[in-house]
C-alpha atoms as a PDB file:
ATOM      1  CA  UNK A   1      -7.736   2.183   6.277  1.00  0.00           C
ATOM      2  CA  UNK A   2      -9.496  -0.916   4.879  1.00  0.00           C
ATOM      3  CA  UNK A   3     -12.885  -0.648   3.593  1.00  0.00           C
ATOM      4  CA  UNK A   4     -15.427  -2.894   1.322  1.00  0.00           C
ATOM      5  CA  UNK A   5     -17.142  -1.002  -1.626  1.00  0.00           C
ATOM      6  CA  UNK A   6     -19.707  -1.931  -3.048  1.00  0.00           C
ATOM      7  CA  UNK A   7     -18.387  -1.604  -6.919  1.00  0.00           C
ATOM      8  CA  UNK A   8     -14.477  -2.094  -7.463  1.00  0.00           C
ATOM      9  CA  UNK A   9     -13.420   1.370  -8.369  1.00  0.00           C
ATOM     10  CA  UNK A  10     -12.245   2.112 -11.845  1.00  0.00           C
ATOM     11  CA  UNK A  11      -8.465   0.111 -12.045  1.00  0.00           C
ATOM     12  CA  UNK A  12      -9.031  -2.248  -9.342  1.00  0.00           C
ATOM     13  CA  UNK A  13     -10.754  -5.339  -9.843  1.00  0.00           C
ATOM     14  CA  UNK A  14     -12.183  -6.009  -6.203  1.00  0.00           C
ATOM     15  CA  UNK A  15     -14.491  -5.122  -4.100  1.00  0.00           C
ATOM     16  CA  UNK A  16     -11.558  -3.247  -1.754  1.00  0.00           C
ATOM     17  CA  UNK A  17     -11.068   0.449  -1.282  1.00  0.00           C
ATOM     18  CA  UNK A  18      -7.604   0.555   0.895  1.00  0.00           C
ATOM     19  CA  UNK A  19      -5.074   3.097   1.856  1.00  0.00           C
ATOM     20  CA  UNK A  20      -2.097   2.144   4.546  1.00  0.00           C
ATOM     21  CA  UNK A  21       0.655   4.383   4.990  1.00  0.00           C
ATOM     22  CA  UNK A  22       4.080   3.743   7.182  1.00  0.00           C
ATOM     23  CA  UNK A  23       4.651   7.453   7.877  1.00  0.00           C
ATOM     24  CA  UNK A  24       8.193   8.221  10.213  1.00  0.00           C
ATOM     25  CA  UNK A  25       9.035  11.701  11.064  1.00  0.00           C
ATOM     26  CA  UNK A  26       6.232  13.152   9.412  1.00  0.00           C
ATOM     27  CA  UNK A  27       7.002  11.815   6.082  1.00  0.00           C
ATOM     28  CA  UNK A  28       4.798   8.917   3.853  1.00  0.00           C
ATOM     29  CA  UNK A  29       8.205   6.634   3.180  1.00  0.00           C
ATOM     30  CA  UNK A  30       5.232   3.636   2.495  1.00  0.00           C
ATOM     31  CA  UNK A  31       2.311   3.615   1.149  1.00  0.00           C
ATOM     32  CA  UNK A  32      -0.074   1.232  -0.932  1.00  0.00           C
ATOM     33  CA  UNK A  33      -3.202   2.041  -1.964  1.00  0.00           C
ATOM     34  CA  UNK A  34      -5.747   2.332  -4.797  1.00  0.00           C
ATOM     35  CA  UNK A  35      -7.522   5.539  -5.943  1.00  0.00           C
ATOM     36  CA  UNK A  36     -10.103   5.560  -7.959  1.00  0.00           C
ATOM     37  CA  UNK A  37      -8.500   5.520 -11.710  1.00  0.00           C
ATOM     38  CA  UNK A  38      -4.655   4.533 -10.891  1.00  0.00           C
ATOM     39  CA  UNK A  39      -5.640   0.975  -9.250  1.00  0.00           C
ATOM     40  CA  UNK A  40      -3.413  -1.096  -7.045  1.00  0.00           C
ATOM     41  CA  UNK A  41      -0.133   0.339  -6.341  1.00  0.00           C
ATOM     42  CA  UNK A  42       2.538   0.951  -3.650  1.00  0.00           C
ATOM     43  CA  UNK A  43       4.839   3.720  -3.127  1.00  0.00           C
ATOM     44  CA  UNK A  44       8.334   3.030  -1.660  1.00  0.00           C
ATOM     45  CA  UNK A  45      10.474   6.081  -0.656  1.00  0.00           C
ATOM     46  CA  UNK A  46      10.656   8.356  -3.905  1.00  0.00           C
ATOM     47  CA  UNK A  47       9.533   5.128  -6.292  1.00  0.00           C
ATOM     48  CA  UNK A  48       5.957   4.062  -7.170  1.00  0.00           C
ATOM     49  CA  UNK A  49       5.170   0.379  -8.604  1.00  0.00           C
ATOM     50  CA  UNK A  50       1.911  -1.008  -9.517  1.00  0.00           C
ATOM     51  CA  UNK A  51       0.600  -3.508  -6.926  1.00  0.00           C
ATOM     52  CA  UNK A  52      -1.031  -6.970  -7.555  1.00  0.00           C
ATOM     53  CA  UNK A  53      -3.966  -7.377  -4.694  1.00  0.00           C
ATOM     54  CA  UNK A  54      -4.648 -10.731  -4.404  1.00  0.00           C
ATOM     55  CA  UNK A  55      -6.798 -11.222  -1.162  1.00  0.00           C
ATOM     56  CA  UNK A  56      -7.057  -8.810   2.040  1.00  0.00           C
ATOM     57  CA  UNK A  57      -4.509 -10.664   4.139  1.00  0.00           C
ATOM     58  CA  UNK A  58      -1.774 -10.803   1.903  1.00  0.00           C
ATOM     59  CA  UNK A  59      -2.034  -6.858   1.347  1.00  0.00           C
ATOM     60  CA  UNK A  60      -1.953  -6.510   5.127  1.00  0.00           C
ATOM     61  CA  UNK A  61       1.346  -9.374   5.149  1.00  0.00           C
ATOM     62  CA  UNK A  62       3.525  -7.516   2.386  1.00  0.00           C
ATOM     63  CA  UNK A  63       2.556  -4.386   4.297  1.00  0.00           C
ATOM     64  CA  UNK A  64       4.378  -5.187   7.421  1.00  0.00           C
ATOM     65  CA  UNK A  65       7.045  -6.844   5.895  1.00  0.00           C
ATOM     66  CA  UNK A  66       7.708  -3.817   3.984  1.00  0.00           C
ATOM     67  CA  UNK A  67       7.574  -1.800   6.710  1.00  0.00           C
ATOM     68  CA  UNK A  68      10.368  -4.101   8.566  1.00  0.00           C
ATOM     69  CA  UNK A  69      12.474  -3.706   5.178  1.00  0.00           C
ATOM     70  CA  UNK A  70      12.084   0.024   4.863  1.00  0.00           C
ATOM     71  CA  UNK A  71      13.512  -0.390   8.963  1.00  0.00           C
ATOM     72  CA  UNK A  72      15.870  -2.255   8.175  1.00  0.00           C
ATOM     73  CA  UNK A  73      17.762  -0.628   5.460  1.00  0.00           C
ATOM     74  CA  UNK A  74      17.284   2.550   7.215  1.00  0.00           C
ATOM     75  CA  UNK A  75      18.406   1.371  11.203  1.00  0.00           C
ATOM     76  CA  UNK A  76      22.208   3.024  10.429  1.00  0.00           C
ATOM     77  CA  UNK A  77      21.499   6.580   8.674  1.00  0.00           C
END
């Protein structure tokens, strides 16, 4: 989920309220997003990493290619 707001929310500093989770077998392995308070970050697996937003599309770009790494280095367990 992708929304506008109409004041960036306290530790973000855009107009963007965004939450996108990669969830496989009923577990969150990926998520970024940007409560209100924390600001931009990402969770990978078990880590969590701030996140620099930049502009809408390349949110939605490192998204999917995250997703396709988080694949990746998981196609042989």
């Amino acid at each position: 989920m992708l929304w506008r707001v109409p004041q960036p929310l306290a530790g973000s500093p855009h107009n963007f309220k965004y939450r996108l989770a990669y969830v496989v077998g009923g577990l969150c392995v990926l998520r970024y997003d940007n409560e209100a308070g924390k600001g931009d970050h990402r969770h990978y697996d078990a880590a969590e990493a701030a996140y620099t937003f930049t502009t809408v599309q390349a949110l939605i770009a490192e998204f999917q290619t995250d997703i396709a790494r988080w694949n990746d280095e998981h196609s042989h367990t």
